[in-house]
N, C-alpha and C. Protein backbone atom coordinates (compact mmCIF):
# COMPACT_ATOMS: atom_id res chain seq x y z
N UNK A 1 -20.36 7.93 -15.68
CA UNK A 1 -19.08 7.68 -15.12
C UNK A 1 -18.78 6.20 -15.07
N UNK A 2 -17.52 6.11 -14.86
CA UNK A 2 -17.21 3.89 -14.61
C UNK A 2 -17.24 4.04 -13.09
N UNK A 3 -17.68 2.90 -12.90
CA UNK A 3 -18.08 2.17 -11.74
C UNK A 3 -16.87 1.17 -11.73
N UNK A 4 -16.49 1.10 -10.65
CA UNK A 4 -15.19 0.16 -10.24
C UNK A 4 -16.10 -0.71 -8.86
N UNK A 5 -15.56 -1.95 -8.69
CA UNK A 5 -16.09 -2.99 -7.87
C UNK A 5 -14.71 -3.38 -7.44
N UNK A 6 -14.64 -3.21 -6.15
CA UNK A 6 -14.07 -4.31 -5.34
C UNK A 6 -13.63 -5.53 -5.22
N UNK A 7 -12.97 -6.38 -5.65
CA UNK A 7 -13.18 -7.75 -5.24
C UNK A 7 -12.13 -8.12 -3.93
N UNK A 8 -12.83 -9.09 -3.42
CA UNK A 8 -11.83 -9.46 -2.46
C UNK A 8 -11.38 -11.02 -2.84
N UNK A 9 -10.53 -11.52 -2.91
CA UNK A 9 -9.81 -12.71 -3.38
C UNK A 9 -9.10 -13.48 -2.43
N UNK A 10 -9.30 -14.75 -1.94
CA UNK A 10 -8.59 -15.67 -0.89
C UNK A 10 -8.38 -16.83 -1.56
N UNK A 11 -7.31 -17.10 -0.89
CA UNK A 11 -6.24 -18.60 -1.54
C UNK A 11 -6.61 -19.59 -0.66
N UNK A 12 -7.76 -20.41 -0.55
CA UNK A 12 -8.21 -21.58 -0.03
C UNK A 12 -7.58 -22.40 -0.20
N UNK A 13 -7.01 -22.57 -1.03
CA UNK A 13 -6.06 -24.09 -1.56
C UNK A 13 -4.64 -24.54 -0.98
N UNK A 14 -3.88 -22.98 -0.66
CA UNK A 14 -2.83 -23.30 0.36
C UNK A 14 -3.20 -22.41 1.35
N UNK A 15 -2.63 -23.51 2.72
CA UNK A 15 -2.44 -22.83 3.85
C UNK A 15 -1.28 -22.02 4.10
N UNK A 16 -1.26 -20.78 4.40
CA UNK A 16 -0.13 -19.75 4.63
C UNK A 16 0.36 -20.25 6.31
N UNK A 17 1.64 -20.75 5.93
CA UNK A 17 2.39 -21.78 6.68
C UNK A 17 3.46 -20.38 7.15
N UNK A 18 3.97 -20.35 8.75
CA UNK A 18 5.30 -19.69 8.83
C UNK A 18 6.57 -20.76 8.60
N UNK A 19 7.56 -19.73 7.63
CA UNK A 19 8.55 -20.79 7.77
C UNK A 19 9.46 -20.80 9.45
N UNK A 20 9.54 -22.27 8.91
CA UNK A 20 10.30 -22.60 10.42
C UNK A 20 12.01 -21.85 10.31
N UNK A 21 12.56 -21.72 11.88
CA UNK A 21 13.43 -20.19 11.93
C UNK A 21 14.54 -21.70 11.55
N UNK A 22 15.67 -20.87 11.26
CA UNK A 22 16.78 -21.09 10.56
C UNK A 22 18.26 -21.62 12.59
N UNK A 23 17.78 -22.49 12.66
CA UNK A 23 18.76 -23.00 13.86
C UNK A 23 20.30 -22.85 13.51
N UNK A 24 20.97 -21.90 14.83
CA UNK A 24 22.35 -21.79 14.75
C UNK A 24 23.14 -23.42 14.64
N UNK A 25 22.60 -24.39 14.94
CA UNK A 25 23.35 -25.92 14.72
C UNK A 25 22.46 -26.65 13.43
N UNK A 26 22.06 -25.54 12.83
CA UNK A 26 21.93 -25.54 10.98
C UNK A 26 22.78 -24.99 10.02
N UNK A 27 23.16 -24.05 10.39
CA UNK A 27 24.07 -23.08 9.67
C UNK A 27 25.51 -23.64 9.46
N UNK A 28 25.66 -23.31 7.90
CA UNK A 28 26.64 -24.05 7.38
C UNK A 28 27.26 -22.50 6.92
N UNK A 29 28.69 -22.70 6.61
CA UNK A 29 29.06 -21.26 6.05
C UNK A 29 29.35 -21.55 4.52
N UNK A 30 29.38 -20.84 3.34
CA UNK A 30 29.15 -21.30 2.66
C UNK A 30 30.66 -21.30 1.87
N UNK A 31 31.01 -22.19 1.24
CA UNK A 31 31.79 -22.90 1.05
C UNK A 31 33.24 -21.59 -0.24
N UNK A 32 32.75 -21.08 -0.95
CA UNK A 32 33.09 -19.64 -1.46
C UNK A 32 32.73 -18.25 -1.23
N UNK A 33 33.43 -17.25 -1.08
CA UNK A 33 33.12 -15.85 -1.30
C UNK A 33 33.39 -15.41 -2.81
N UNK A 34 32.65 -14.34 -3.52
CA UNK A 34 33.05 -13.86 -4.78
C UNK A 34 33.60 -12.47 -4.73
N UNK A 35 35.30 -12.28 -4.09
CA UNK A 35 35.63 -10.70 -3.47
C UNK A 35 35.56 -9.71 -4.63
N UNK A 36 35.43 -10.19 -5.91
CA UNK A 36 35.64 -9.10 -6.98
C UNK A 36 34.42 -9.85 -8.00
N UNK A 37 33.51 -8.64 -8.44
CA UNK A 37 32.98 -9.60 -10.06
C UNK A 37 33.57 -8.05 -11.03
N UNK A 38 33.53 -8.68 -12.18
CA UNK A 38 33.48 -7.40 -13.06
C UNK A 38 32.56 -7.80 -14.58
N UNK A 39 31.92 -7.49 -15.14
CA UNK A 39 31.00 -7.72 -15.98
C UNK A 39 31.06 -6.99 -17.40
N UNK A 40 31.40 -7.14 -18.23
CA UNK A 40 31.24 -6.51 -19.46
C UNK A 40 30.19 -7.29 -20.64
N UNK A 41 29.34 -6.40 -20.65
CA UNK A 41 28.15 -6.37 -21.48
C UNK A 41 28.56 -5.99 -23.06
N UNK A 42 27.93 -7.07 -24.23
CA UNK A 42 28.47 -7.16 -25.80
C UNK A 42 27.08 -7.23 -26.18
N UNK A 43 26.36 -5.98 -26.19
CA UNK A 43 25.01 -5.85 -26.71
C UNK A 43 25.18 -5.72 -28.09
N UNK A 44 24.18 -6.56 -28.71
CA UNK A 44 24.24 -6.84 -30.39
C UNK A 44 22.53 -6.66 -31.03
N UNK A 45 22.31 -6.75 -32.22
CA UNK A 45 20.24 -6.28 -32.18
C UNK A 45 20.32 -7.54 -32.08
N UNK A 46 20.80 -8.82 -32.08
CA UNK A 46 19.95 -9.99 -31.49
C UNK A 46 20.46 -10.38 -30.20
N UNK A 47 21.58 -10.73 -29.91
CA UNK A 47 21.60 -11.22 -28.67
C UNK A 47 22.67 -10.62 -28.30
N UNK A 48 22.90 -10.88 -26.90
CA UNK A 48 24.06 -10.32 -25.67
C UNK A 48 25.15 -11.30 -25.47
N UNK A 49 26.09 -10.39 -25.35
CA UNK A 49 27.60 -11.99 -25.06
C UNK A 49 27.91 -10.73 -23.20
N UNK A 50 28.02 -11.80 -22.71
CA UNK A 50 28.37 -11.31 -21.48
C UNK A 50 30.13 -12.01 -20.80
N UNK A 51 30.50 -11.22 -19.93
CA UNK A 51 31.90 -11.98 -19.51
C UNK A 51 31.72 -11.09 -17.91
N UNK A 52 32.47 -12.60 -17.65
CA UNK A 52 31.55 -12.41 -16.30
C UNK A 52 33.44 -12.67 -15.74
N UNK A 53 33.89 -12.30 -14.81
CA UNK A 53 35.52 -12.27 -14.22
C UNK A 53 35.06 -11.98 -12.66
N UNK A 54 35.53 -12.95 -11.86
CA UNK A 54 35.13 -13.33 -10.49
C UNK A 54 36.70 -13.81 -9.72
N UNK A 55 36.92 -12.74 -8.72
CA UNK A 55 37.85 -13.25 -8.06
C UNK A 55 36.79 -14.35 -7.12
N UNK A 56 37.64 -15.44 -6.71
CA UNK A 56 36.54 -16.24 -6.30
C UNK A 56 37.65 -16.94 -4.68
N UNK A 57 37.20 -17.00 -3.32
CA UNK A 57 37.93 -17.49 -2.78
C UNK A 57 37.23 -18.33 -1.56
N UNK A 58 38.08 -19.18 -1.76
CA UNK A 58 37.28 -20.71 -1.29
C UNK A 58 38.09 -20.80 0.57
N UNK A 59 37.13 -20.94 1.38
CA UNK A 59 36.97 -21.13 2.17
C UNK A 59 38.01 -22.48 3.12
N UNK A 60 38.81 -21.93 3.74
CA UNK A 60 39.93 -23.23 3.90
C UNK A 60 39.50 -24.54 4.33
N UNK A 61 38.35 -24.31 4.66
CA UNK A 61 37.92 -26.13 5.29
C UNK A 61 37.26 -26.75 4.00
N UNK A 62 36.99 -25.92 3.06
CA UNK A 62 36.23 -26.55 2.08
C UNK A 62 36.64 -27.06 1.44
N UNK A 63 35.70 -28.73 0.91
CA UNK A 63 36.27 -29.39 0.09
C UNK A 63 34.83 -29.66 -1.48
N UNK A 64 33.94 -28.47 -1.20
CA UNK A 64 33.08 -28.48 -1.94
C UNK A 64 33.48 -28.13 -3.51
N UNK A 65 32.04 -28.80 -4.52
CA UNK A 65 32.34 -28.42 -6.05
C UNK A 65 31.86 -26.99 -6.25
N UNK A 66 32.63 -26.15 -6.85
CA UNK A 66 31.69 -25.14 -7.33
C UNK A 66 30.31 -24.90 -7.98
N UNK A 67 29.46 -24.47 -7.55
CA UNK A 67 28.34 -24.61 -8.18
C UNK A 67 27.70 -23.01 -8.27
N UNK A 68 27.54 -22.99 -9.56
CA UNK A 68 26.82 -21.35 -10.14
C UNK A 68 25.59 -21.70 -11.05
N UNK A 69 24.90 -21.06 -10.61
CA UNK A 69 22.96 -20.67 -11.35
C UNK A 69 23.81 -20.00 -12.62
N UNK A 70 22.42 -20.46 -13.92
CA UNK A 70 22.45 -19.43 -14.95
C UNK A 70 21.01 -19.92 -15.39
N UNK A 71 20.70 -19.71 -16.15
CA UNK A 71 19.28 -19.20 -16.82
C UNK A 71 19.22 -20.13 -17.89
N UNK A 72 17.67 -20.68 -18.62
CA UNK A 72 17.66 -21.15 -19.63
C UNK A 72 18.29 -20.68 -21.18
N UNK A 73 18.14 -18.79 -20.92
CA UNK A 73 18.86 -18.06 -22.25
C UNK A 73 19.65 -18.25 -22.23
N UNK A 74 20.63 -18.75 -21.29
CA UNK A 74 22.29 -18.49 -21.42
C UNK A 74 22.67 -19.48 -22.35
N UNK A 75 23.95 -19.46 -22.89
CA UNK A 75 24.80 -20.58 -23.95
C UNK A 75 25.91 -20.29 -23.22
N UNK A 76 26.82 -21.31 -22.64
CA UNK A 76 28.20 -21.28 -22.07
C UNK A 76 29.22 -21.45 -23.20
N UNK A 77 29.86 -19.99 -23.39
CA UNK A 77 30.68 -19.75 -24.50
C UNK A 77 32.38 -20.67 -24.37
N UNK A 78 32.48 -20.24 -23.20
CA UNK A 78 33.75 -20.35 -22.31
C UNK A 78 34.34 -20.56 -21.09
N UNK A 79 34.82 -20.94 -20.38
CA UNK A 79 34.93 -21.15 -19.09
C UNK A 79 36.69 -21.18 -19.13
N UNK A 80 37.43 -20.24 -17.97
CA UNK A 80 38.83 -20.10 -17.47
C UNK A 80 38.77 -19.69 -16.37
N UNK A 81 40.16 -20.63 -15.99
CA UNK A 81 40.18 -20.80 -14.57
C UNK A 81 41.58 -20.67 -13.89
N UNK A 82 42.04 -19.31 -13.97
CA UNK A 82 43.41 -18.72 -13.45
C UNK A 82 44.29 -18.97 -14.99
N UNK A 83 43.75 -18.53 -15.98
CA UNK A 83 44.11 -18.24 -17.39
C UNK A 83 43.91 -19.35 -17.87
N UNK A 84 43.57 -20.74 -17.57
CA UNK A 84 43.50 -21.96 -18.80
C UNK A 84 42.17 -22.15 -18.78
N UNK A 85 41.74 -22.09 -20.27
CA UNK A 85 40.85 -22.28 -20.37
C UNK A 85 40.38 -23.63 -20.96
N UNK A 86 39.30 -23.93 -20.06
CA UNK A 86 38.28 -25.69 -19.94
C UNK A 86 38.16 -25.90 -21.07
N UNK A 87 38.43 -26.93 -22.13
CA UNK A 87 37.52 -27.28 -23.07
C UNK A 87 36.55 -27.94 -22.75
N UNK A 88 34.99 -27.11 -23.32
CA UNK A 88 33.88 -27.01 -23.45
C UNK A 88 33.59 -28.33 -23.74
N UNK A 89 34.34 -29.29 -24.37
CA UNK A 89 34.17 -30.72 -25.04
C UNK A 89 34.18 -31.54 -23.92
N UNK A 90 35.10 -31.22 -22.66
CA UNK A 90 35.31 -31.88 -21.74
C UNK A 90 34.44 -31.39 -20.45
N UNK A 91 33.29 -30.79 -20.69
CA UNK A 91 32.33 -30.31 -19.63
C UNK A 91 30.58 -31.00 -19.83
N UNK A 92 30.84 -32.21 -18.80
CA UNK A 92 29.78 -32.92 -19.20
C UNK A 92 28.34 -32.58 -19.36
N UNK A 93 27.53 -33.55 -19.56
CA UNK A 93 26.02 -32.93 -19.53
C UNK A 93 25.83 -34.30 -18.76
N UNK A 94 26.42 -35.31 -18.11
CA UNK A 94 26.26 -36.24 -17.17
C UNK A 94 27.22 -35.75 -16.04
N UNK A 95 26.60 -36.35 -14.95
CA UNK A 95 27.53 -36.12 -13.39
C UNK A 95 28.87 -37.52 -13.08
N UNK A 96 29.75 -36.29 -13.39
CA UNK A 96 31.04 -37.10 -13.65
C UNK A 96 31.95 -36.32 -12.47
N UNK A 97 32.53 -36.50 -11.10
CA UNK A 97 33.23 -36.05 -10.19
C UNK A 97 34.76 -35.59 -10.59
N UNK A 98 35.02 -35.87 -11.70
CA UNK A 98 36.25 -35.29 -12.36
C UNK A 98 36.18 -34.22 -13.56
N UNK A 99 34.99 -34.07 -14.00
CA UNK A 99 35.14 -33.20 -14.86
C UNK A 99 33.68 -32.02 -14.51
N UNK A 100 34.09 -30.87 -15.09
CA UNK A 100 32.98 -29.68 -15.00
C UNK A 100 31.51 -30.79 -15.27
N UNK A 101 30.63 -30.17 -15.35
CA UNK A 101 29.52 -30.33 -16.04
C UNK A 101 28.41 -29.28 -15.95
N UNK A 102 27.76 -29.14 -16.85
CA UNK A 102 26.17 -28.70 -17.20
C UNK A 102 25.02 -29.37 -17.20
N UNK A 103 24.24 -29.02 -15.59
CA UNK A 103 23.32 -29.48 -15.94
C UNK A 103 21.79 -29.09 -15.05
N UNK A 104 20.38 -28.96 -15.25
CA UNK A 104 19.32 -28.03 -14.68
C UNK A 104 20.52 -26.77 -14.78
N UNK A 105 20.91 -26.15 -15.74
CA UNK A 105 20.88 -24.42 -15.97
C UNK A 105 21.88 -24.23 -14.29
N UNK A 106 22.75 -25.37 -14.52
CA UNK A 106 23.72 -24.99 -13.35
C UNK A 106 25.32 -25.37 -13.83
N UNK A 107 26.25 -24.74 -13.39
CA UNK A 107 27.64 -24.93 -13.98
C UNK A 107 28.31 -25.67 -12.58
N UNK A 108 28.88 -27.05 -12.73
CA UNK A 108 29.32 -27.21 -11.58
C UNK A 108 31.19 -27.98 -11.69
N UNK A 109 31.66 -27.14 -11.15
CA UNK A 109 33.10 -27.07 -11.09
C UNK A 109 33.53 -28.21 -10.34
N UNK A 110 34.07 -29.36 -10.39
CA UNK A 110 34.77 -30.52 -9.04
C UNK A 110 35.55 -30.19 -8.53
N UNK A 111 35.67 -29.77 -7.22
CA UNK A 111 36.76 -29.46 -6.43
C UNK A 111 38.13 -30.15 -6.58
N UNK A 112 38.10 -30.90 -7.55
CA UNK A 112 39.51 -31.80 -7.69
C UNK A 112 40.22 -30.50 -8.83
N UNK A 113 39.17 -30.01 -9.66
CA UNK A 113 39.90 -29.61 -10.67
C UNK A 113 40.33 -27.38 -10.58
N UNK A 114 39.23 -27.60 -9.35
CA UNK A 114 39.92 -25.98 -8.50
C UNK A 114 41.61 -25.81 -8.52
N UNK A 115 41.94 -24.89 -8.69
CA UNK A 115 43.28 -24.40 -8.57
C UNK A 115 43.10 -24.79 -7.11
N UNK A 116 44.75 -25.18 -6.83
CA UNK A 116 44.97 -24.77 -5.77
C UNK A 116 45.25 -24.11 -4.39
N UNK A 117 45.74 -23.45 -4.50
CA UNK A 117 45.13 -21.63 -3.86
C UNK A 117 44.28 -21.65 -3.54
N UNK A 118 43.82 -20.73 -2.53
CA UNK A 118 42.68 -20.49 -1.47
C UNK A 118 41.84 -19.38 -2.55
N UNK A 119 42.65 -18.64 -3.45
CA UNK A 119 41.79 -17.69 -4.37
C UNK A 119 42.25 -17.87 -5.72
N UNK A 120 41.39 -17.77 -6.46
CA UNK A 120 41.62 -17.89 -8.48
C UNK A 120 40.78 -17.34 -8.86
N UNK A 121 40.87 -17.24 -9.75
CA UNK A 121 39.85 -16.21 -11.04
C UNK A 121 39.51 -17.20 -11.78
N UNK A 122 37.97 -16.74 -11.73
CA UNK A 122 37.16 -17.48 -12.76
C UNK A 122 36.74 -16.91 -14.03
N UNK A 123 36.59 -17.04 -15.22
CA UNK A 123 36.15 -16.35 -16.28
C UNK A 123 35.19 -17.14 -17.39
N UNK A 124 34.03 -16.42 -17.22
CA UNK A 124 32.45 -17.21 -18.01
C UNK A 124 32.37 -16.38 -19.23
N UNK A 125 32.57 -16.80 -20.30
CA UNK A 125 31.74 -15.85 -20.94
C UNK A 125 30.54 -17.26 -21.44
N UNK A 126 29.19 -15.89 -21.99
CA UNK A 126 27.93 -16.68 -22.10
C UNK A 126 27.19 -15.44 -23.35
């Protein structure tokens, strides 16, 4: 028959720390809600085109940039923002406070260039 062994395994190297609690005169609210996404998937045998449509609505005290995660796979096809769409030429890969940019696998929008309205639609495709 097989013989199976036990091991027991401990992490000497870090100490298992509690995190410290989250203080109500910490809490920030966060600067957008996303009330609608809708997603349509363009599966191909090599790669995926995705479109990503986000009602998106910004918080009245806020004067923050948009900022959205994506992944190393992604390629930013497109970007529109209440039907006009960004040229891609004009979305930096340096931190410029007037224009979009790309950069660490993050998309970040300047609040100068948000519609005005408390809500707009955003549209990614990738």
């Amino acid at each position: 028959g097989r013989r199976c062994t036990a091991r027991r395994f401990s992490n000497t190297t870090t100490a298992s720390r509690p995190k410290p609690p989250v203080l109500l005169k910490d809490y920030a609210p966060v600067p957008f809600a996303i009330e609608q996404l809708y997603l349509t998937f363009t599966i191909g045998s090599d790669l995926t085109r995705v479109l990503s449509e986000m009602r998106v609505a910004k918080q009245p005290a806020s004067s923050a940039d948009l900022e959205l995660d994506g992944t190393p796979h992604m390629k930013l096809l497109a970007v529109h923002l209440d039907g006009e769409t960004l040229d891609l030429a004009n979305i930096n890969q340096v931190e410029d406070r007037n224009r979009a940019e790309v950069a660490d696998r993050k998309l970040r929008i300047p609040a100068a260039m948000l519609p005005k309205g408390s809500v707009f639609t955003l549209k990614i495709e990738t």
